[in-house]
PDB file of N, CA and C in Angstrom:
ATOM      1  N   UNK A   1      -3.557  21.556  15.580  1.00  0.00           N
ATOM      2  CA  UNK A   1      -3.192  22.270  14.368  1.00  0.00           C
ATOM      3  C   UNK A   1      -4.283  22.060  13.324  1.00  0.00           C
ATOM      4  N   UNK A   2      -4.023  22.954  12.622  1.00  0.00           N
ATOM      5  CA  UNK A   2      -5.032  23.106  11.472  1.00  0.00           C
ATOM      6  C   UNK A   2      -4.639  23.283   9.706  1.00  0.00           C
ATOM      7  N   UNK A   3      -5.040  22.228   8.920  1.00  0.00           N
ATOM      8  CA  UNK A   3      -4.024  22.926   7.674  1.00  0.00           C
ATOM      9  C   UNK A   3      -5.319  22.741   6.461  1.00  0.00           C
ATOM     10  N   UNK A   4      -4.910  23.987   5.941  1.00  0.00           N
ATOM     11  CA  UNK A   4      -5.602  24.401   4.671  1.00  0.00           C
ATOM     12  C   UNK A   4      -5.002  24.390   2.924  1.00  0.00           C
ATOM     13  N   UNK A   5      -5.544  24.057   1.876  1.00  0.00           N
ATOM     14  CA  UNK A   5      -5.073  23.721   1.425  1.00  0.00           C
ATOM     15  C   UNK A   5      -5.767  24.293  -0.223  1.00  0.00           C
ATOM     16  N   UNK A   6      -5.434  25.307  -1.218  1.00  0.00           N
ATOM     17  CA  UNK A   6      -6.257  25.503  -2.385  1.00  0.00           C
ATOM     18  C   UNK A   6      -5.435  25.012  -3.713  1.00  0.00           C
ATOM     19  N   UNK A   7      -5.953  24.856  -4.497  1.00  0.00           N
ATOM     20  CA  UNK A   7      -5.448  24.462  -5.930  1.00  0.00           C
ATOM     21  C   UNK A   7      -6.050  25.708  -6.971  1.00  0.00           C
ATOM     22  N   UNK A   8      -4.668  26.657  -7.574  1.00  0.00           N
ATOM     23  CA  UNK A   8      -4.725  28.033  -8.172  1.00  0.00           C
ATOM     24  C   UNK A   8      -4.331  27.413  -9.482  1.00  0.00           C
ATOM     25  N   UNK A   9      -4.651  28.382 -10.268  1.00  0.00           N
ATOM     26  CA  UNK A   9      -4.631  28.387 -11.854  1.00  0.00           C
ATOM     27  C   UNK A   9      -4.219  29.734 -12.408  1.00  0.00           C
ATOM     28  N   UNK A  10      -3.265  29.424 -13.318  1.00  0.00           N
ATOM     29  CA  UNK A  10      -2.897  30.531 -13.784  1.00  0.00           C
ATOM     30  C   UNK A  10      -2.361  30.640 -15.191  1.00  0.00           C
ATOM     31  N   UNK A  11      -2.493  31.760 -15.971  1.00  0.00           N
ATOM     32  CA  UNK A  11      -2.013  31.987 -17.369  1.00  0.00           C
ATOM     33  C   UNK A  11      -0.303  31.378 -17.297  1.00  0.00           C
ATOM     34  N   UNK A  12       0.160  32.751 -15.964  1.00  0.00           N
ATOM     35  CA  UNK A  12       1.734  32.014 -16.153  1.00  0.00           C
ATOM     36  C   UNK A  12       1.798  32.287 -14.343  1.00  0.00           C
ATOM     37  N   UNK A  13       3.309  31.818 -13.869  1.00  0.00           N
ATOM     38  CA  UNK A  13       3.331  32.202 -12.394  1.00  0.00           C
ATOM     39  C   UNK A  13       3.555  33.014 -12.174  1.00  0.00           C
ATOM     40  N   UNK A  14       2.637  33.346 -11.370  1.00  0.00           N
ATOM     41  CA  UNK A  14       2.723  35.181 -10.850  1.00  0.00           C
ATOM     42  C   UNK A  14       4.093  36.046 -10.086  1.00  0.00           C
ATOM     43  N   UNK A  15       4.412  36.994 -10.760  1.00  0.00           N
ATOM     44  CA  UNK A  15       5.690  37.451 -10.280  1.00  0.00           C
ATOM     45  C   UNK A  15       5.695  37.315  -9.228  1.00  0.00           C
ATOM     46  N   UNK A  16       4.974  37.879  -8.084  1.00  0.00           N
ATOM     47  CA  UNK A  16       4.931  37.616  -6.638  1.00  0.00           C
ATOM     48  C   UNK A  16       5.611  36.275  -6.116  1.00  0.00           C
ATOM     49  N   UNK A  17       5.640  35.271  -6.696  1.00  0.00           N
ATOM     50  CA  UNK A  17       6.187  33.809  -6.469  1.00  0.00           C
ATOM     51  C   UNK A  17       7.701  33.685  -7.100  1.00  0.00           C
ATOM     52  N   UNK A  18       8.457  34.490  -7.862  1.00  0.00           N
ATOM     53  CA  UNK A  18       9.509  34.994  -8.312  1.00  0.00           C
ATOM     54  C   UNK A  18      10.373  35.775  -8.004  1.00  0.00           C
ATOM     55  N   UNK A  19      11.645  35.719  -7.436  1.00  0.00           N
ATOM     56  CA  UNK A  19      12.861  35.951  -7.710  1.00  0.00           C
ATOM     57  C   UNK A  19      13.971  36.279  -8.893  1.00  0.00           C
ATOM     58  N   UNK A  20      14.090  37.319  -9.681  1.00  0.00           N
ATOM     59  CA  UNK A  20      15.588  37.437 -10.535  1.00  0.00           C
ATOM     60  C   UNK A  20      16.822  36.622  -9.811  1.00  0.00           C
ATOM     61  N   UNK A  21      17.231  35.935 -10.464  1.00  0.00           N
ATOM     62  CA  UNK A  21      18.560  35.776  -9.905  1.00  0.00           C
ATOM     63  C   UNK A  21      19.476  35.581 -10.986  1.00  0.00           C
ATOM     64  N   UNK A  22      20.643  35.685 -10.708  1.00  0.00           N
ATOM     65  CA  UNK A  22      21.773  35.863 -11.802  1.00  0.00           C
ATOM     66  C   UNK A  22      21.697  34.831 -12.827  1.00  0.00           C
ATOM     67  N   UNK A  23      22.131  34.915 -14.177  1.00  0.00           N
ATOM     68  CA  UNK A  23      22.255  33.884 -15.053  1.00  0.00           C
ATOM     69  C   UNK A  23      20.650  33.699 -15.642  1.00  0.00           C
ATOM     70  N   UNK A  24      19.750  34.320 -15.305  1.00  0.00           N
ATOM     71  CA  UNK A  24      18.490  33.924 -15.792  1.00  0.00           C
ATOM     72  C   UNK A  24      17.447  33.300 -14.986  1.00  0.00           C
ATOM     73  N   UNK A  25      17.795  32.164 -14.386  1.00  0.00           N
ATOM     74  CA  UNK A  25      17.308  31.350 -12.983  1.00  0.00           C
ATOM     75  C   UNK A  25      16.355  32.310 -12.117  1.00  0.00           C
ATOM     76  N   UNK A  26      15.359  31.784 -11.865  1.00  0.00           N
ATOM     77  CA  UNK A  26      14.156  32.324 -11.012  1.00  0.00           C
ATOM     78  C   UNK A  26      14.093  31.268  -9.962  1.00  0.00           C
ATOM     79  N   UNK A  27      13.661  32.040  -8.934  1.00  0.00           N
ATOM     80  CA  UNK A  27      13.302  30.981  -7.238  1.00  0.00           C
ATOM     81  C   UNK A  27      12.049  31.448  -6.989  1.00  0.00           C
ATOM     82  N   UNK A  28      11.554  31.110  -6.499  1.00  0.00           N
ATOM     83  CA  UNK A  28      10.516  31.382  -5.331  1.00  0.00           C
ATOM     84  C   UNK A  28      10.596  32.856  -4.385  1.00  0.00           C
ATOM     85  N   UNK A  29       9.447  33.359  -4.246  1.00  0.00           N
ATOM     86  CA  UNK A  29       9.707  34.639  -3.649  1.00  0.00           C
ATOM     87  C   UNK A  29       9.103  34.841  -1.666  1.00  0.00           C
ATOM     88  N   UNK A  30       9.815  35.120  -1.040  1.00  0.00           N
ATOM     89  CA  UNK A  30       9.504  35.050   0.679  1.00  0.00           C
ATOM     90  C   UNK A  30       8.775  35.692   0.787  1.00  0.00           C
ATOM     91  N   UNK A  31       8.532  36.640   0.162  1.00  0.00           N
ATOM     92  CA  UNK A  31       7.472  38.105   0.189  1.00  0.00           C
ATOM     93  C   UNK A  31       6.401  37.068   0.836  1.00  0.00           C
ATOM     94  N   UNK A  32       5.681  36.348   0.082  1.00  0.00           N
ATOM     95  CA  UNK A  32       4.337  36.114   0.298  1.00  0.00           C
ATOM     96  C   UNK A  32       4.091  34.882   1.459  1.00  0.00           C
ATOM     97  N   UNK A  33       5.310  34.215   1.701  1.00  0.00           N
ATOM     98  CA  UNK A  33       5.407  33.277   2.736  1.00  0.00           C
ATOM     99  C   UNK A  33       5.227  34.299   4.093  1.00  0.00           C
ATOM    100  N   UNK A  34       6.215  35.086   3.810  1.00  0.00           N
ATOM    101  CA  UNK A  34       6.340  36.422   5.462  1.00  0.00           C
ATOM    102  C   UNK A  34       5.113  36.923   5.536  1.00  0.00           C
ATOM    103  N   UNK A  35       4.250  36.726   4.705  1.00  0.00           N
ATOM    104  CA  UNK A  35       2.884  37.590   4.811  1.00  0.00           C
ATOM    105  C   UNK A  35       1.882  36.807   5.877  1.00  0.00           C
ATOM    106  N   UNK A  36       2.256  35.689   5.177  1.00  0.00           N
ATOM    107  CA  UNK A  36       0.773  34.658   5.679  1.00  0.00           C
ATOM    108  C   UNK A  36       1.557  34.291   7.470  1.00  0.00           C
ATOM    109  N   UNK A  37       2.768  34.230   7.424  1.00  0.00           N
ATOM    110  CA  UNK A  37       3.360  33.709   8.593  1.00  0.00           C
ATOM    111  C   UNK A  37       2.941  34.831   9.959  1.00  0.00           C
ATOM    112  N   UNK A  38       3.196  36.460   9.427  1.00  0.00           N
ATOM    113  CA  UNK A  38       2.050  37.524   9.964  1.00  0.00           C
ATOM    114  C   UNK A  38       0.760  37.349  10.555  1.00  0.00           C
ATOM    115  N   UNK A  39      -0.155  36.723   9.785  1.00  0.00           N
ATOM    116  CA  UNK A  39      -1.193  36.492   9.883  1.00  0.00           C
ATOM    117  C   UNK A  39      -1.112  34.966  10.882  1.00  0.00           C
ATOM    118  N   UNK A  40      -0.024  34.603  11.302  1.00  0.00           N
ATOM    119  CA  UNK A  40      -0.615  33.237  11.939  1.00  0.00           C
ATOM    120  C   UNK A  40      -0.041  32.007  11.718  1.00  0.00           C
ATOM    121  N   UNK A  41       0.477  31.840  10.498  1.00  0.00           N
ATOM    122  CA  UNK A  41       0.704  30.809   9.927  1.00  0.00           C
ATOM    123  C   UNK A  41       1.789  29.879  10.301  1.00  0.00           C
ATOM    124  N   UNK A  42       1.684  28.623  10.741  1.00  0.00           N
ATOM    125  CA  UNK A  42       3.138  27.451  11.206  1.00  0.00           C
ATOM    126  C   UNK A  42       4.149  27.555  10.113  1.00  0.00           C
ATOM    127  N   UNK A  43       3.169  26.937   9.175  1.00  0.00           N
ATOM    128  CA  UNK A  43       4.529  26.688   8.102  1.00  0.00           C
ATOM    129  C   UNK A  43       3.385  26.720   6.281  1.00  0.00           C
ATOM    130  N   UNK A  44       4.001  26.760   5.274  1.00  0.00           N
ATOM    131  CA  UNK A  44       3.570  27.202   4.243  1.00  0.00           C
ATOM    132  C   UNK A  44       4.406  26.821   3.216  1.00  0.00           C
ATOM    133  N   UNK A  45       3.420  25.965   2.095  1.00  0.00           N
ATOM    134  CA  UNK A  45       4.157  25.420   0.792  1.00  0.00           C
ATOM    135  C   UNK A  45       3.336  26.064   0.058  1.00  0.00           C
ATOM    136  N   UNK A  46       4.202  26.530  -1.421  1.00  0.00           N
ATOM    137  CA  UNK A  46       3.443  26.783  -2.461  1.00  0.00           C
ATOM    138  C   UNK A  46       4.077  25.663  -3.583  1.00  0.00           C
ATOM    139  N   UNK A  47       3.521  24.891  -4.115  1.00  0.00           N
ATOM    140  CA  UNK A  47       3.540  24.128  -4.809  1.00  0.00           C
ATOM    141  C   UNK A  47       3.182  24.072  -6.802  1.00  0.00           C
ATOM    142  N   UNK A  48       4.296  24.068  -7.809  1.00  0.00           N
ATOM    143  CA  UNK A  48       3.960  24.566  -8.656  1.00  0.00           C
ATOM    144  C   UNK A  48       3.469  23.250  -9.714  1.00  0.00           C
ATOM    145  N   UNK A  49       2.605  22.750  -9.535  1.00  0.00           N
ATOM    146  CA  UNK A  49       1.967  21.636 -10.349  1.00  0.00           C
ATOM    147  C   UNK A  49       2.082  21.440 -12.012  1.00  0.00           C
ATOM    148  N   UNK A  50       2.168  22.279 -12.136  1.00  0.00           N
ATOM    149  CA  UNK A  50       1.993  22.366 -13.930  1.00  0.00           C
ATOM    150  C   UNK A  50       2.292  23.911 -14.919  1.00  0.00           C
ATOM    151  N   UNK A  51       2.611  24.336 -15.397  1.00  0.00           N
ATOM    152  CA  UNK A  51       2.938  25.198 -16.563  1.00  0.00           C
ATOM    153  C   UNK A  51       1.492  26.470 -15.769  1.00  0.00           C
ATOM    154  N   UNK A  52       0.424  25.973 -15.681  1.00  0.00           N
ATOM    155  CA  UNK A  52      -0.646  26.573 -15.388  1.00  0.00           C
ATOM    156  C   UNK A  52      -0.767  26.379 -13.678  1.00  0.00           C
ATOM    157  N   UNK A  53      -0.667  25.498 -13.204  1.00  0.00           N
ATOM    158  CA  UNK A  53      -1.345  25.701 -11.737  1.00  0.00           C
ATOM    159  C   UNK A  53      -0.451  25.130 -10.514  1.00  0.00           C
ATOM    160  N   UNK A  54      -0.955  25.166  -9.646  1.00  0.00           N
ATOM    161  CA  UNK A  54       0.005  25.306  -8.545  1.00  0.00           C
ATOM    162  C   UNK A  54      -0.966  24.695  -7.342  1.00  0.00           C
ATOM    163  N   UNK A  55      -0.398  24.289  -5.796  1.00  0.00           N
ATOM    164  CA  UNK A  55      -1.185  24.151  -4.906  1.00  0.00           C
ATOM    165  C   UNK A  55      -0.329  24.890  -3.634  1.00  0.00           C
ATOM    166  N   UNK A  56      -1.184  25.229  -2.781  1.00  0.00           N
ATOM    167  CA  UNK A  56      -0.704  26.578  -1.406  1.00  0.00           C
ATOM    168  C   UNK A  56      -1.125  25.137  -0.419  1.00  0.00           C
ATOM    169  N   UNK A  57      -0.770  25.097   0.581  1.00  0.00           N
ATOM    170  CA  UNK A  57      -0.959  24.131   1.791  1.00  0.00           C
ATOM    171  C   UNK A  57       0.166  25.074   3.052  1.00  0.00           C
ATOM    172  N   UNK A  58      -1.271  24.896   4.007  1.00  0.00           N
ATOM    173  CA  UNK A  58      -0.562  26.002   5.058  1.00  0.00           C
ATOM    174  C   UNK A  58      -1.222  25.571   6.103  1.00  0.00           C
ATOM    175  N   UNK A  59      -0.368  25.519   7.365  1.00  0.00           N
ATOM    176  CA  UNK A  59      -0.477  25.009   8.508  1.00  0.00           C
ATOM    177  C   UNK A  59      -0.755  26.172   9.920  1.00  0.00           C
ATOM    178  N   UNK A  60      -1.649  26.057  10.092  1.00  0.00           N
ATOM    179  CA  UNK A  60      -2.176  26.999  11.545  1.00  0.00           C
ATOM    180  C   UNK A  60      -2.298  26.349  12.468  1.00  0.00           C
ATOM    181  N   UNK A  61      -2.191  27.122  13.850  1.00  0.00           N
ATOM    182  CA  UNK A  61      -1.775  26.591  15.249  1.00  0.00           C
ATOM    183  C   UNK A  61      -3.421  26.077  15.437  1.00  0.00           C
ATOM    184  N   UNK A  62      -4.385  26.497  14.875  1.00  0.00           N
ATOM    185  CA  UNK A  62      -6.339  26.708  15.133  1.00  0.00           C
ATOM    186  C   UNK A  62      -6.881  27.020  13.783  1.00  0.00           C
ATOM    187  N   UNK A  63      -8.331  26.278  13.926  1.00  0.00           N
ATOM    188  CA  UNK A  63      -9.211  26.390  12.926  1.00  0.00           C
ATOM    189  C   UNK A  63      -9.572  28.107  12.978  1.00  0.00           C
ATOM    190  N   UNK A  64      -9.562  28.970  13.960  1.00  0.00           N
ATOM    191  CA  UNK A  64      -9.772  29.897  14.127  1.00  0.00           C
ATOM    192  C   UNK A  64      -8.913  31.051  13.575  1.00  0.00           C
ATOM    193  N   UNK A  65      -7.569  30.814  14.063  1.00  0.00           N
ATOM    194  CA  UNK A  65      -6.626  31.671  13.338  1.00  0.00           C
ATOM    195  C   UNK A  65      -6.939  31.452  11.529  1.00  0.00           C
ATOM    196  N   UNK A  66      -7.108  30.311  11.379  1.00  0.00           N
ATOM    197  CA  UNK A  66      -7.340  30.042   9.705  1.00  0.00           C
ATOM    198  C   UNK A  66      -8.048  30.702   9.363  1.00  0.00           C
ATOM    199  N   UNK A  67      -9.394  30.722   9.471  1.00  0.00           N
ATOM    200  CA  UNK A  67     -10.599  31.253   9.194  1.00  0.00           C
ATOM    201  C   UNK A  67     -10.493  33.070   9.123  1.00  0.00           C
ATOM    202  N   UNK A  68      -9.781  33.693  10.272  1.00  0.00           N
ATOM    203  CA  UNK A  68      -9.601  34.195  10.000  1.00  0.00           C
ATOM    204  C   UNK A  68      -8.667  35.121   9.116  1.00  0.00           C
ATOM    205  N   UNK A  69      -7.739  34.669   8.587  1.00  0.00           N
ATOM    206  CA  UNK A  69      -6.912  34.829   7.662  1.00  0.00           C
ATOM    207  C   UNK A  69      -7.296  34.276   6.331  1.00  0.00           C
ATOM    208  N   UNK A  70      -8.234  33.076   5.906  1.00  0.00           N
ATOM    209  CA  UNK A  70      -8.186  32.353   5.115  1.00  0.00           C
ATOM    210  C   UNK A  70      -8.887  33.575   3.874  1.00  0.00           C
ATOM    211  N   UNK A  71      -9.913  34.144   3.847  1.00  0.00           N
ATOM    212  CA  UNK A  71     -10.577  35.234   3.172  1.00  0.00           C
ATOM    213  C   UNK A  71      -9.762  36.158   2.431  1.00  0.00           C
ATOM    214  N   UNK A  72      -8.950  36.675   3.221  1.00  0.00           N
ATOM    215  CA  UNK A  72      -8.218  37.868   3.728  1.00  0.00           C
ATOM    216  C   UNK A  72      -7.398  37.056   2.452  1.00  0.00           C
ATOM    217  N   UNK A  73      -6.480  36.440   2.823  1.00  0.00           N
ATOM    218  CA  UNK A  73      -5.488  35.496   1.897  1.00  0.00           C
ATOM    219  C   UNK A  73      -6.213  35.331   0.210  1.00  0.00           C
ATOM    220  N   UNK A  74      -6.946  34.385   0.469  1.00  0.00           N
ATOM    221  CA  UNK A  74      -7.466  33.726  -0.697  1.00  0.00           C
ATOM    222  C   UNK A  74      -7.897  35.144  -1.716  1.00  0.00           C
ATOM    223  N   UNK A  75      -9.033  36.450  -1.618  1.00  0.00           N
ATOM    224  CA  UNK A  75      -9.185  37.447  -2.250  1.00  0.00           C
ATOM    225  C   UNK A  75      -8.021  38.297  -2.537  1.00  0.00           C
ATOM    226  N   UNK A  76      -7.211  38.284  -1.803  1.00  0.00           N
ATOM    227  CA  UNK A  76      -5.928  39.437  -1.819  1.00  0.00           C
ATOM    228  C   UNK A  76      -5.371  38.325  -3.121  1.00  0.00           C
ATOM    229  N   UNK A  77      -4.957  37.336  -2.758  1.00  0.00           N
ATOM    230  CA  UNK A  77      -3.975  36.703  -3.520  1.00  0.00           C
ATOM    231  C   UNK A  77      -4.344  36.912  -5.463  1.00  0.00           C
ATOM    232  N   UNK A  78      -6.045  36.583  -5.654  1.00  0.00           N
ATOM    233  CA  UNK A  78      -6.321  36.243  -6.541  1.00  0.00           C
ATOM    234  C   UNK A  78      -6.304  37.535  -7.319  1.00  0.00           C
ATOM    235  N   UNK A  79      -6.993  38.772  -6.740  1.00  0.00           N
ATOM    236  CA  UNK A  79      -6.777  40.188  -7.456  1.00  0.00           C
ATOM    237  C   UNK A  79      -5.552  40.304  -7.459  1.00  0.00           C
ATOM    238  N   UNK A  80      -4.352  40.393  -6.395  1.00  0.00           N
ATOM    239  CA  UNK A  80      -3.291  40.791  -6.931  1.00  0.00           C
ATOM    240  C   UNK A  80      -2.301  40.202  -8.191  1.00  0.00           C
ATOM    241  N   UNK A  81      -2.583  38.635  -7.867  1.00  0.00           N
ATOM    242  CA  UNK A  81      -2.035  37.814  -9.156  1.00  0.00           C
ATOM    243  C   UNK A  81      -2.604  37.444  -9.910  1.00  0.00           C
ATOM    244  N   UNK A  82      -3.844  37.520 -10.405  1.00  0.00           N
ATOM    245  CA  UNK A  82      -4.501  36.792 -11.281  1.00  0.00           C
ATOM    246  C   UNK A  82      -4.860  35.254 -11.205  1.00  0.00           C
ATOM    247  N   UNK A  83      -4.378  34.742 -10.159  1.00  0.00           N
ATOM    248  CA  UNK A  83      -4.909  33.497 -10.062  1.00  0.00           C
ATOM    249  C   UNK A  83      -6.166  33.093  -9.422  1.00  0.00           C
ATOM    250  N   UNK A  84      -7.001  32.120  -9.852  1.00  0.00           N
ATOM    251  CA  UNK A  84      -8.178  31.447  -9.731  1.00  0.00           C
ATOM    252  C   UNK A  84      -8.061  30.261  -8.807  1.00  0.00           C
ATOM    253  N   UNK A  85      -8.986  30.689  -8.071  1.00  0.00           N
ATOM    254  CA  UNK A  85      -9.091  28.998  -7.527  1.00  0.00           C
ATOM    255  C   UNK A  85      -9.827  28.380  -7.439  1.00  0.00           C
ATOM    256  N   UNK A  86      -9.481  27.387  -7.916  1.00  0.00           N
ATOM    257  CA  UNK A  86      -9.995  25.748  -8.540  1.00  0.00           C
ATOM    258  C   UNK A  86     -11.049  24.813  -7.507  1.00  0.00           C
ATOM    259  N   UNK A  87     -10.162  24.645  -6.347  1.00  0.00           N
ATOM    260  CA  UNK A  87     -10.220  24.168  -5.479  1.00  0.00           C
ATOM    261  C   UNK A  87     -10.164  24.396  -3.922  1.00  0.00           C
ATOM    262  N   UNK A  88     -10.505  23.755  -3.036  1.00  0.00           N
ATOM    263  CA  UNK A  88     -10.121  23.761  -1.704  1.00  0.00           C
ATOM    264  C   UNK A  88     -10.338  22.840  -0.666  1.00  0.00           C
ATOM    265  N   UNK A  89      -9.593  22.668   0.323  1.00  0.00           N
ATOM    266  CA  UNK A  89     -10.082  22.011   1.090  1.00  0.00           C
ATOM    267  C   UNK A  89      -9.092  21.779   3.137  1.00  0.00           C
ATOM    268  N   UNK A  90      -9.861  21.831   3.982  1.00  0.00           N
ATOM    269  CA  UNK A  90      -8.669  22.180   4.965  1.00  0.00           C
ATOM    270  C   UNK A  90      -9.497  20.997   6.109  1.00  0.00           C
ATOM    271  N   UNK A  91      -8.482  20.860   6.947  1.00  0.00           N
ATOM    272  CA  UNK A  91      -9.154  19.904   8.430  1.00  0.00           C
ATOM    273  C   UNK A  91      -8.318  20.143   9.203  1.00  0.00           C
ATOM    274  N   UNK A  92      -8.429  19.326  10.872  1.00  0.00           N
ATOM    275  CA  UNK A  92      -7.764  19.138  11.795  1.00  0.00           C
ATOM    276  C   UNK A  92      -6.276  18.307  11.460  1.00  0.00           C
ATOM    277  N   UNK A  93      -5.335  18.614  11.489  1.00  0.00           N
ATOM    278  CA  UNK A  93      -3.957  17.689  11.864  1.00  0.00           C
ATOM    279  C   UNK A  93      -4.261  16.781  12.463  1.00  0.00           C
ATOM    280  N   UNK A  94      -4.095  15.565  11.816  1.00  0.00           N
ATOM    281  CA  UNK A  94      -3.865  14.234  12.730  1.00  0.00           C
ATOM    282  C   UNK A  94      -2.561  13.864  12.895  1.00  0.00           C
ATOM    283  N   UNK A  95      -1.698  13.735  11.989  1.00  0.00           N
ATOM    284  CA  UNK A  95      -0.261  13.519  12.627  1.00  0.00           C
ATOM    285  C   UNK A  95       0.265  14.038  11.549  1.00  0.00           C
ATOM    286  N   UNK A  96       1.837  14.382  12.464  1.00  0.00           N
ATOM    287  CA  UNK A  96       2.652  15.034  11.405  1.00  0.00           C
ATOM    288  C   UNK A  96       4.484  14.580  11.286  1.00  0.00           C
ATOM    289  N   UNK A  97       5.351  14.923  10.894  1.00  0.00           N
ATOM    290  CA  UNK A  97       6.824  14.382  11.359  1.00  0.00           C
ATOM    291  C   UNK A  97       7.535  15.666  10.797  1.00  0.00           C
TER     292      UNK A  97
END
């Protein structure tokens, strides 16, 4: 396995990561989990760090499947939401539970 991992920045969180739900309350949105899971993906956190930024960590079966999705992902994401990224960084799985 293979897991990748960026640190995004943002004005506010991008609707795409949002849910309406009754009473006011916002969740997290599947839209963009079902996307990457398309493309390949084991499993997928989006992580909301701060008022401004957030971290994505996503798990592929191969460095290969990553790579190829990783582009594809990372440009789509940033034009469609406005988020920047900060950071990155991905390797081989050494152990997991």
């Amino acid at each position: 396995m293979y897991a990748t991992s960026a640190d995004w920045s943002f004005d506010s969180l991008p609707d795409r990561f949002r849910i309406k739900m009754p009473y006011g309350f916002q969740s997290t949105s599947n839209d963009f989990p079902a996307e990457i899971k398309g493309m390949g993906a084991l499993s997928f956190f989006y992580v909301q760090t701060s008022a401004t930024t957030a971290r994505s960590m996503t798990v592929w079966p191969d460095k290969a499947t990553a790579q190829a999705a990783l582009s594809r992902i990372r440009e789509g994401v940033a034009s469609e939401t406005g988020q920047t990224i900060v950071s990155v960084c991905e390797g081989e799985v050494l152990a997991n539970i």
